[in-house]
N, C-alpha and C. Protein backbone atom coordinates (compact mmCIF):
# COMPACT_ATOMS: atom_id res chain seq x y z
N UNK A 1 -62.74 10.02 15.30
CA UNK A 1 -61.59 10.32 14.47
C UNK A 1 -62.02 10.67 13.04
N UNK A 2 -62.92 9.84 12.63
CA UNK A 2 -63.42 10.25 11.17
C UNK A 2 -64.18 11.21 11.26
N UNK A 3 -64.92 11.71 12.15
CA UNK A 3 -65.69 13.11 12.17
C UNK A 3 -64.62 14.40 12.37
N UNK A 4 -63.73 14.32 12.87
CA UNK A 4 -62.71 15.32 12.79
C UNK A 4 -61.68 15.40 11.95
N UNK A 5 -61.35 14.06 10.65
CA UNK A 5 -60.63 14.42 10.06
C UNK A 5 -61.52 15.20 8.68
N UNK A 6 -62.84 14.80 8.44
CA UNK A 6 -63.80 15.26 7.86
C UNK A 6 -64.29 17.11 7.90
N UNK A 7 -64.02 17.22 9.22
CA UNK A 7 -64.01 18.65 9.84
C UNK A 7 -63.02 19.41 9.28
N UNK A 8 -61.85 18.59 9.29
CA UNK A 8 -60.81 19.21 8.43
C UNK A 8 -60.49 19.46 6.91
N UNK A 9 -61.14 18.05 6.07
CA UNK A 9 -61.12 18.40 5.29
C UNK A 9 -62.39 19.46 4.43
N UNK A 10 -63.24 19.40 5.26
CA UNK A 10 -64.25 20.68 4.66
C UNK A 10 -63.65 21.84 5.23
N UNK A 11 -63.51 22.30 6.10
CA UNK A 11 -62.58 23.45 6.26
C UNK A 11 -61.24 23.59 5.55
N UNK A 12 -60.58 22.99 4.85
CA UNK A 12 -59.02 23.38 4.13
C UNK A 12 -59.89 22.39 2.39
N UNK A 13 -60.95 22.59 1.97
CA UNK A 13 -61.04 22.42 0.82
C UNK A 13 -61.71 24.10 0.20
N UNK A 14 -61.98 24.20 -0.91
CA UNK A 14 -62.53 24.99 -1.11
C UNK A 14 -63.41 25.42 -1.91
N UNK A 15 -64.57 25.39 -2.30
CA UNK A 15 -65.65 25.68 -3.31
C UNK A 15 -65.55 25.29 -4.32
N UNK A 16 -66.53 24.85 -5.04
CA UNK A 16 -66.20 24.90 -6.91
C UNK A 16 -66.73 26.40 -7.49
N UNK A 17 -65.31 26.68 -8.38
CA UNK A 17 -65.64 28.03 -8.96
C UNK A 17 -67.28 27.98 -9.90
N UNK A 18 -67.27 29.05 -9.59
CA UNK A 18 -68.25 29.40 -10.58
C UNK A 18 -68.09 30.03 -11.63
N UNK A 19 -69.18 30.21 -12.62
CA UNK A 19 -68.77 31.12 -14.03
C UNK A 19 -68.60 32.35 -13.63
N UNK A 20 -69.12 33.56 -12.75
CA UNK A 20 -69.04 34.58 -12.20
C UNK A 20 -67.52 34.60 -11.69
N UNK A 21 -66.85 33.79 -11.12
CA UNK A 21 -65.57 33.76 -10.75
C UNK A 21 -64.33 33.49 -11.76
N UNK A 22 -64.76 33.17 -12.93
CA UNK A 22 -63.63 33.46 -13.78
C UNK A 22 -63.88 33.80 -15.34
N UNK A 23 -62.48 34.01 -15.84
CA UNK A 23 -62.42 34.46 -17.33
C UNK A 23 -61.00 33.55 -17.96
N UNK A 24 -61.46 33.38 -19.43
CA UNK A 24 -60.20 32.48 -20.06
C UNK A 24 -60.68 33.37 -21.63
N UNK A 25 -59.77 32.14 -22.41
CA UNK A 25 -59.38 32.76 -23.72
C UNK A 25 -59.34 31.13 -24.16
N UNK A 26 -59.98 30.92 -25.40
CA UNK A 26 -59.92 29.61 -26.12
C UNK A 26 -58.74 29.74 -27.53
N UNK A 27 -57.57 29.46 -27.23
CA UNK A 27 -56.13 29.94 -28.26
C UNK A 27 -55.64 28.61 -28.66
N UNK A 28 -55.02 28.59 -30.14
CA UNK A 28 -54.37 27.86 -30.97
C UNK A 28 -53.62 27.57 -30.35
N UNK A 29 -53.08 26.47 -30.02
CA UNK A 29 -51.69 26.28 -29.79
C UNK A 29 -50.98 26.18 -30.57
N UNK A 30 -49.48 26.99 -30.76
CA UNK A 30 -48.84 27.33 -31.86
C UNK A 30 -47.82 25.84 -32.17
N UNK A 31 -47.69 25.55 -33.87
CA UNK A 31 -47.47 24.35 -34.14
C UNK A 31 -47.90 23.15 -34.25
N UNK A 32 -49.45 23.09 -33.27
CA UNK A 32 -49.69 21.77 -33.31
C UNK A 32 -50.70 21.72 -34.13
N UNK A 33 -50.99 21.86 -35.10
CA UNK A 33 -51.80 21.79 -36.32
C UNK A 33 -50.93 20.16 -36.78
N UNK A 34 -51.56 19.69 -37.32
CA UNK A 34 -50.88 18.10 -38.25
C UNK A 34 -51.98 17.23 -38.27
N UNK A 35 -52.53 16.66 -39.50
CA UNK A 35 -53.05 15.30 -39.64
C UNK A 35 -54.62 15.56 -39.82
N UNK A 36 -54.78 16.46 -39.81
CA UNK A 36 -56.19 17.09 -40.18
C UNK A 36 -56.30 17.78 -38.79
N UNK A 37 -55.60 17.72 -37.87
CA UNK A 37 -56.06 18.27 -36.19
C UNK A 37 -55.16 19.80 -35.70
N UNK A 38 -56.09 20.22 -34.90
CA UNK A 38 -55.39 21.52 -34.39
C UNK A 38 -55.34 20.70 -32.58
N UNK A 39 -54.57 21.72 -31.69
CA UNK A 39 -54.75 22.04 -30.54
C UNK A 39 -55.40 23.21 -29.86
N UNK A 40 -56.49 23.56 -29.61
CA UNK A 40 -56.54 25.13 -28.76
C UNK A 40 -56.40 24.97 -26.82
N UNK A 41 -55.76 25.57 -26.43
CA UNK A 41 -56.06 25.48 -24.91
C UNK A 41 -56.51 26.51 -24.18
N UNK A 42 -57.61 25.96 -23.61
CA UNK A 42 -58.40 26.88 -22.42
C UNK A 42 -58.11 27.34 -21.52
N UNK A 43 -57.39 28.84 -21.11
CA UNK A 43 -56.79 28.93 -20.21
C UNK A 43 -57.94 29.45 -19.27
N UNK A 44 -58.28 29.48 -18.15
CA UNK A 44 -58.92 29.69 -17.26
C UNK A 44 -58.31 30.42 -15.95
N UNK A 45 -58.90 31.35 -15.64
CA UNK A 45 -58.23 32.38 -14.56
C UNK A 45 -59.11 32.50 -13.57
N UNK A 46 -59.15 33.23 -12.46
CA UNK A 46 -59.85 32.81 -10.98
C UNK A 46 -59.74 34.52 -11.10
N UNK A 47 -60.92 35.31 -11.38
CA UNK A 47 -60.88 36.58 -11.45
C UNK A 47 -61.58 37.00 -10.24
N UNK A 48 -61.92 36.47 -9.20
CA UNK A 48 -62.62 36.53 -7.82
C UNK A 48 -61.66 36.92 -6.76
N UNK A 49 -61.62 37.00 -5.52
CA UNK A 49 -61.17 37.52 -4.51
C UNK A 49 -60.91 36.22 -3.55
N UNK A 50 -61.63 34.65 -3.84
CA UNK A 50 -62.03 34.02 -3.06
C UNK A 50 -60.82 32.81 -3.89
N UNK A 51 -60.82 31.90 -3.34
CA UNK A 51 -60.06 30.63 -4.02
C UNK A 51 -61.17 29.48 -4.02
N UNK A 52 -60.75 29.07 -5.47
CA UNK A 52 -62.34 28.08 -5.85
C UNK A 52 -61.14 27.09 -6.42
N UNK A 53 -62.09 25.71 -6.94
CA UNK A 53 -61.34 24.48 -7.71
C UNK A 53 -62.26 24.49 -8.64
N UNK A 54 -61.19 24.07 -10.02
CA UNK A 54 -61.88 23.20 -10.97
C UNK A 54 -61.48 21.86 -10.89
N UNK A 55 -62.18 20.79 -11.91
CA UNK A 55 -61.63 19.66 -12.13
C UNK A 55 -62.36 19.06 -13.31
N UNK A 56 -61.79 18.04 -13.83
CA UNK A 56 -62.14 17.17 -15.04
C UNK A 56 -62.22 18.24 -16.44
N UNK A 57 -62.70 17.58 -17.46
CA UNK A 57 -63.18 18.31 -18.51
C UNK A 57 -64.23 19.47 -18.21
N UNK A 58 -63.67 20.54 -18.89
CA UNK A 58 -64.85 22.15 -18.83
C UNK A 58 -66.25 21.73 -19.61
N UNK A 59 -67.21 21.73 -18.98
CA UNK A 59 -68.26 21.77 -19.88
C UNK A 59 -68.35 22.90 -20.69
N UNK A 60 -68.82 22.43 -22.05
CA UNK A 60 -68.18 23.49 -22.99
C UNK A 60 -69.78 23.27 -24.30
N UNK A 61 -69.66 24.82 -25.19
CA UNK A 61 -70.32 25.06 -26.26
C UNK A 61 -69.96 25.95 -26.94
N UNK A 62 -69.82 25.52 -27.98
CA UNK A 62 -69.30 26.53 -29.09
C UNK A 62 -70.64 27.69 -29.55
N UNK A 63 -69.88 28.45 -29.82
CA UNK A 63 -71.08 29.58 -30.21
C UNK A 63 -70.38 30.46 -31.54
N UNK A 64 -71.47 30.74 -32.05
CA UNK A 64 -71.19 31.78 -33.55
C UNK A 64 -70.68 33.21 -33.10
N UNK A 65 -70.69 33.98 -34.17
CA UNK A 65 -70.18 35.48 -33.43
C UNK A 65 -71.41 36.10 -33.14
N UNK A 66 -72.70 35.48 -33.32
CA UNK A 66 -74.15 35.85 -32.52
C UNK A 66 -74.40 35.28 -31.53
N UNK A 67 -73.80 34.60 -31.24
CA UNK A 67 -73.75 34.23 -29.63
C UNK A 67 -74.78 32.65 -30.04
N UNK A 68 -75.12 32.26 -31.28
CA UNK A 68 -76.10 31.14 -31.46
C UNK A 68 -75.20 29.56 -31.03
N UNK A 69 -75.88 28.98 -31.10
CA UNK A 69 -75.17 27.90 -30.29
C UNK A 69 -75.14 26.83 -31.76
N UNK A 70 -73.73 25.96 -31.55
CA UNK A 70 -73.40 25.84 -32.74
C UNK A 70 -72.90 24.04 -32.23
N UNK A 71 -72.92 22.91 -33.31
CA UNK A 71 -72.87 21.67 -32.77
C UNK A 71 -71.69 21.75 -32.05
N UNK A 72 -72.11 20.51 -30.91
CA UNK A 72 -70.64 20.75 -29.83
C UNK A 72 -70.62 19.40 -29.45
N UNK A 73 -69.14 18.48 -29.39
CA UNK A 73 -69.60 17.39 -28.26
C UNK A 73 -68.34 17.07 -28.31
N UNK A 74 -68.13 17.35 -26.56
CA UNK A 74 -66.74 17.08 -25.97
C UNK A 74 -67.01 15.71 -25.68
N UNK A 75 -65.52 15.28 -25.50
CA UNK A 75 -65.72 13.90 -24.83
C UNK A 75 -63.76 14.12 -24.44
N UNK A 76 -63.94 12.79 -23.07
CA UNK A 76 -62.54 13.03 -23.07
C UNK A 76 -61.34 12.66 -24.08
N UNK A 77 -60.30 12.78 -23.91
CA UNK A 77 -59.25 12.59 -24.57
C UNK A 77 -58.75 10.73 -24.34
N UNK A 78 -58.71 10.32 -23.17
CA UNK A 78 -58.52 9.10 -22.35
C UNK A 78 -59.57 8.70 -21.85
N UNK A 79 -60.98 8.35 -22.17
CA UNK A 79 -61.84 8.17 -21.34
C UNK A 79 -61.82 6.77 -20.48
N UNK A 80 -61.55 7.13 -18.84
CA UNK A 80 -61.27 6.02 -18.41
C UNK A 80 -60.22 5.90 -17.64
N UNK A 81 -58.72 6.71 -18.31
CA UNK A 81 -57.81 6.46 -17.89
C UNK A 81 -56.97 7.20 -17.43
N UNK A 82 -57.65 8.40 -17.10
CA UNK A 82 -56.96 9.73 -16.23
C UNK A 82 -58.18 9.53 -15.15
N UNK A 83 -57.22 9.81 -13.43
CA UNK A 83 -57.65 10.47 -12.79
C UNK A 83 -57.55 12.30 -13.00
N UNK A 84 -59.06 12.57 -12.82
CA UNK A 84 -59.23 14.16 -12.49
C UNK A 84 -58.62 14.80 -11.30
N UNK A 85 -57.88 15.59 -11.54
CA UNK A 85 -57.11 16.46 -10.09
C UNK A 85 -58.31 17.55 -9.79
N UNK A 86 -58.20 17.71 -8.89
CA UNK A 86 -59.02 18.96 -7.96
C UNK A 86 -57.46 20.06 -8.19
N UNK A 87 -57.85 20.92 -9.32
CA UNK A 87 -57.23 21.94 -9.38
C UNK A 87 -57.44 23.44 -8.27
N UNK A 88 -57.40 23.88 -7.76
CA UNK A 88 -57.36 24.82 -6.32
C UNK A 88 -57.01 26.24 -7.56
N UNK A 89 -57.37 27.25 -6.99
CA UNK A 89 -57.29 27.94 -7.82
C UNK A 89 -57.64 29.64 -6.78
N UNK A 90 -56.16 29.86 -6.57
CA UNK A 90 -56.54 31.14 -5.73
C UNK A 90 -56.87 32.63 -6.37
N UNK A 91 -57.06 33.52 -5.83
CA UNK A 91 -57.57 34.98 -6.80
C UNK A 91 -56.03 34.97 -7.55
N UNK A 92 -56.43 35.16 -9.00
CA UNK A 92 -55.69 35.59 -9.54
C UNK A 92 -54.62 34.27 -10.42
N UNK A 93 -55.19 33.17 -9.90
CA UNK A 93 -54.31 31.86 -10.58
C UNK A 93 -54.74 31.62 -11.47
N UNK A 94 -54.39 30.71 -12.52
CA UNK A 94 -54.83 30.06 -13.88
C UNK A 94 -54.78 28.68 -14.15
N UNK A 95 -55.54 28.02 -14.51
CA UNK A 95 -55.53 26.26 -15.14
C UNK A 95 -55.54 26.20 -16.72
N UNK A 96 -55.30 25.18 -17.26
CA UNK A 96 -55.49 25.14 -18.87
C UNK A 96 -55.95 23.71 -18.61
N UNK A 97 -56.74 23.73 -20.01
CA UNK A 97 -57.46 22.14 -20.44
C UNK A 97 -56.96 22.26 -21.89
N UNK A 98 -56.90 21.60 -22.45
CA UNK A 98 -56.87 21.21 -24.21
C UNK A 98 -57.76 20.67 -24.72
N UNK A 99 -57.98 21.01 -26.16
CA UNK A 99 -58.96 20.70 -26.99
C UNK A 99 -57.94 19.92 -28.30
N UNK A 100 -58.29 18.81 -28.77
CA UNK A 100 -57.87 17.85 -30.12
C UNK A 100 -58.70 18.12 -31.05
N UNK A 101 -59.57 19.03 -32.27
CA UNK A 101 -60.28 19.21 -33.19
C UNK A 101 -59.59 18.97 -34.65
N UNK A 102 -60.59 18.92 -35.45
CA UNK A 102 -60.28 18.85 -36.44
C UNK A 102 -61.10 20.35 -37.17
N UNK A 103 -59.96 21.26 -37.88
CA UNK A 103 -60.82 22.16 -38.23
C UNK A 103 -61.43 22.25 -39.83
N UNK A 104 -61.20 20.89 -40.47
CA UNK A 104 -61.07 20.84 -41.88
C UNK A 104 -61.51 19.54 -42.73
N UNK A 105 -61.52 18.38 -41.74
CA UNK A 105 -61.87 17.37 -42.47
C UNK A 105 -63.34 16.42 -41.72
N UNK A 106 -64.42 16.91 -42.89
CA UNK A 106 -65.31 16.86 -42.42
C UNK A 106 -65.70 15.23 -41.72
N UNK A 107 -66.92 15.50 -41.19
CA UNK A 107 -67.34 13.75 -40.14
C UNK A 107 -68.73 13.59 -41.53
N UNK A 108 -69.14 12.31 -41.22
CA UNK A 108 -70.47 12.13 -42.19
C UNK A 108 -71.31 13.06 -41.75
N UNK A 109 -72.00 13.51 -42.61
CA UNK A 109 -73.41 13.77 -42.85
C UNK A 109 -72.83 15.71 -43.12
N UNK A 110 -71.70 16.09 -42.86
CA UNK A 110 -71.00 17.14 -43.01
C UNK A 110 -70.82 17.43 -44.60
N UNK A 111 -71.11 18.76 -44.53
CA UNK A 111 -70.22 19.40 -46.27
C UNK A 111 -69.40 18.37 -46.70
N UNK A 112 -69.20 18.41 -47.78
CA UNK A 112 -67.50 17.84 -48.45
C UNK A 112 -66.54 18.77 -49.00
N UNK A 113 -67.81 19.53 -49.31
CA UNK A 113 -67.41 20.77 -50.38
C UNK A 113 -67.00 22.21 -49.56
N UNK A 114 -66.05 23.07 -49.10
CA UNK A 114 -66.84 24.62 -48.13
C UNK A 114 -66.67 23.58 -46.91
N UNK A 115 -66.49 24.63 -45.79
CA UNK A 115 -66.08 24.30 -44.55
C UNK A 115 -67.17 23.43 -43.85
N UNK A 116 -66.95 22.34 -43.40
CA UNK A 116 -67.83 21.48 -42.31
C UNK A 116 -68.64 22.29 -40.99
N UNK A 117 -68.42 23.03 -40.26
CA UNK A 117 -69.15 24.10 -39.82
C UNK A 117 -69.25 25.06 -39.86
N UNK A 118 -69.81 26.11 -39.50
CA UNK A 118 -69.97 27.39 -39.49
C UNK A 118 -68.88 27.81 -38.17
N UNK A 119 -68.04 28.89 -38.42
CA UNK A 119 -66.72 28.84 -37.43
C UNK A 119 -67.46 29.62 -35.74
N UNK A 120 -66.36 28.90 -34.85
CA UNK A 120 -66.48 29.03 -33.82
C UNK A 120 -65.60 30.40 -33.41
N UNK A 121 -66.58 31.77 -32.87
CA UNK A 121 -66.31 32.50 -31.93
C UNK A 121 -65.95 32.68 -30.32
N UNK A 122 -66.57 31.88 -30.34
CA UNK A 122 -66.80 31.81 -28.59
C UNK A 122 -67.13 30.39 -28.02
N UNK A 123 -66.79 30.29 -26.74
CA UNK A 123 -67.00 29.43 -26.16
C UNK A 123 -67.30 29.56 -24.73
N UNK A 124 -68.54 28.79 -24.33
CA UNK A 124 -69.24 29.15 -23.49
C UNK A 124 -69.09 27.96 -22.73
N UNK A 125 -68.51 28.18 -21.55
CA UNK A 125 -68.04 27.33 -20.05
C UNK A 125 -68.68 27.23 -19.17
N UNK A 126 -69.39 26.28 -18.88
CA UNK A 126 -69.84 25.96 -17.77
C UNK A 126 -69.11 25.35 -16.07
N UNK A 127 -68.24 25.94 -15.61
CA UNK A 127 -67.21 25.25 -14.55
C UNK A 127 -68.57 24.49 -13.58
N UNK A 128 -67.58 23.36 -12.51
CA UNK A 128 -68.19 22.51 -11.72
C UNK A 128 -69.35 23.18 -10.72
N UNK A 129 -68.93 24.56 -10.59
CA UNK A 129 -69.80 25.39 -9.28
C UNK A 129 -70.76 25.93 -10.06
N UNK A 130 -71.24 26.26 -11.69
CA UNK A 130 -72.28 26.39 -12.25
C UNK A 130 -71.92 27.90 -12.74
N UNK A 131 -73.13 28.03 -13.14
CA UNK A 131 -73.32 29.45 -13.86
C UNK A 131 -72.40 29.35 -15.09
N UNK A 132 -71.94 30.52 -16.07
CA UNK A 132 -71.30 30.39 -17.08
C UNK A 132 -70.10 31.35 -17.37
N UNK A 133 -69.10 31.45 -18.40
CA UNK A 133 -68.66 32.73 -19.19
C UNK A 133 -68.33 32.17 -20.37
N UNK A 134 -67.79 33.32 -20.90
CA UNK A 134 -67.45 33.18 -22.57
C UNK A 134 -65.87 33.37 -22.39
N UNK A 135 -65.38 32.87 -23.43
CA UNK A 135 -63.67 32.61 -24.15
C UNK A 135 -63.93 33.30 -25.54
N UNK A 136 -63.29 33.69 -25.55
CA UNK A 136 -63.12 34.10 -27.33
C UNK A 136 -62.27 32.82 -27.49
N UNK A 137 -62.44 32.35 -28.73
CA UNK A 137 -62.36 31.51 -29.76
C UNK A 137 -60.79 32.40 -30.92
N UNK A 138 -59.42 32.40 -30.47
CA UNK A 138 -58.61 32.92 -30.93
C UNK A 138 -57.55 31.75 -32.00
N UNK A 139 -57.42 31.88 -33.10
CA UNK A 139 -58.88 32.65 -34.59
C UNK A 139 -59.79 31.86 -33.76
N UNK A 140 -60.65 32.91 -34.53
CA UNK A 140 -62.10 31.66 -34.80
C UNK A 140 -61.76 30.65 -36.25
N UNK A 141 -62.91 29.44 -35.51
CA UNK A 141 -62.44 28.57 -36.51
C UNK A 141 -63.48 27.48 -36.48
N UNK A 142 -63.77 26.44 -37.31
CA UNK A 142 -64.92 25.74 -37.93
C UNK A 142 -64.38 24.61 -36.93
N UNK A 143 -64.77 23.64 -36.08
CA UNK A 143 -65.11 22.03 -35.35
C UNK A 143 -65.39 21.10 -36.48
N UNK A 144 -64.96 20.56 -36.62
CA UNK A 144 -65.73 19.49 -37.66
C UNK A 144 -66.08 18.24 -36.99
N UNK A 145 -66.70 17.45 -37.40
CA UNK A 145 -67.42 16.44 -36.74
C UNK A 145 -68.60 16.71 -36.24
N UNK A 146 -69.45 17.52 -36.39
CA UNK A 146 -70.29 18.13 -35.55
C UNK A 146 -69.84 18.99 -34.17
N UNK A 147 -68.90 19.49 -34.01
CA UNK A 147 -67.99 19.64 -33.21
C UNK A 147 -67.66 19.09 -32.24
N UNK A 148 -66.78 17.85 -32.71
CA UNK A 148 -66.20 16.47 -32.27
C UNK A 148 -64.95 17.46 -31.35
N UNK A 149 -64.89 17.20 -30.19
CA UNK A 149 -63.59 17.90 -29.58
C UNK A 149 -62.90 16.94 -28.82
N UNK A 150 -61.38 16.15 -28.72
CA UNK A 150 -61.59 15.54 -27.62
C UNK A 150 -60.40 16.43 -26.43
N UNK A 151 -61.16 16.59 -25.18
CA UNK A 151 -60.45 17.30 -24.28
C UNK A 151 -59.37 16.91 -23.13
N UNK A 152 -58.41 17.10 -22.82
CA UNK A 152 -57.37 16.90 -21.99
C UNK A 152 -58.16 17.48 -20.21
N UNK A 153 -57.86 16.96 -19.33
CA UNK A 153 -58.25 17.55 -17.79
C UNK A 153 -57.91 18.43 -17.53
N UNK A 154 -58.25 19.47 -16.83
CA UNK A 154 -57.51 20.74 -15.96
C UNK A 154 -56.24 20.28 -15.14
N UNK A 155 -55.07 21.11 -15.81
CA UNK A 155 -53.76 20.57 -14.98
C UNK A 155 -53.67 21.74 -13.68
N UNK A 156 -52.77 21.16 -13.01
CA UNK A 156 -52.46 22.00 -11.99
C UNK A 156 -51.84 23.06 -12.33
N UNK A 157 -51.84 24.67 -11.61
CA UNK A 157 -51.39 26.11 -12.71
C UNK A 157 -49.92 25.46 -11.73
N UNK A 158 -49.82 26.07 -12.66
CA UNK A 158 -47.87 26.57 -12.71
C UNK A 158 -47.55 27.37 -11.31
N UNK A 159 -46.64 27.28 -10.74
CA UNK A 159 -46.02 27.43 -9.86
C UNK A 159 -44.94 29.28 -9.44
């Protein structure tokens, strides 16, 4: 019985996407600026032919508009206290994650004076199935904390 319900669930699950399999956009969320913090959310799209899953926090790196790699360190939003969904993700669907930054008030050892980092262009994703892509970074904009981010899970796309 357990070898055949096992049978089933590897047959009706489906891959972890890879970076080759999709494209997103790293965007402000409009309004939620307050308290020294912005919101941006990662929308993520399934630009493949095939249906893949994400899940948990995107591994993530900020990058300059030279593509140089710039301080980064996600951590979750709840660590601990969200279960991760296995988001499913057929050709052509979309997931979002969120980002909590601060784009202005620096962490120690940061400027005081002039912006705490050098601003973020891009962002470079690593999904669960490997490989990579880039997000534009819409504005671009400075992480502070060393780029302290804390991130929300991949929700299920919209219906």
């Amino acid at each position: 019985m357990i070898a055949i319900l096992a049978l089933f669930l590897a047959a009706h699950v489906a891959p972890p996407c890879t970076g080759a399999q999709l494209s997103g956009t790293f965007k402000a969320v409009p309004n939620s600026e307050g308290a020294g913090n912005i919101v941006y959310a990662l929308r993520v799209k399934n630009t493949s032919t095939h249906t893949c899953f994400v899940t948990g926090i995107p591994g993530v790196m900020l990058l300059d508009r030279r593509n140089h790699k710039l301080p980064t360190h996600a951590r979750p939003a709840q660590p601990g206290a969200l279960t991760a969904v296995l988001v499913t993700l057929a050709p052509g669907k979309s997931t979002k994650a969120t980002a909590r930054f601060s784009p202005d008030v620096p962490g120690v050892g940061e400027h005081t004076i002039g912006q705490c980092e050098p601003k973020s262009y891009w962002l470079r994703v690593t999904p669960n199935g490997g490989g990579t892509f880039k997000a534009p970074v819409q504005p671009p904009t400075p992480v502070c904390e060393h780029g302290g981010m804390s991130w929300s899970v991949f929700t299920a796309p919209a219906q």
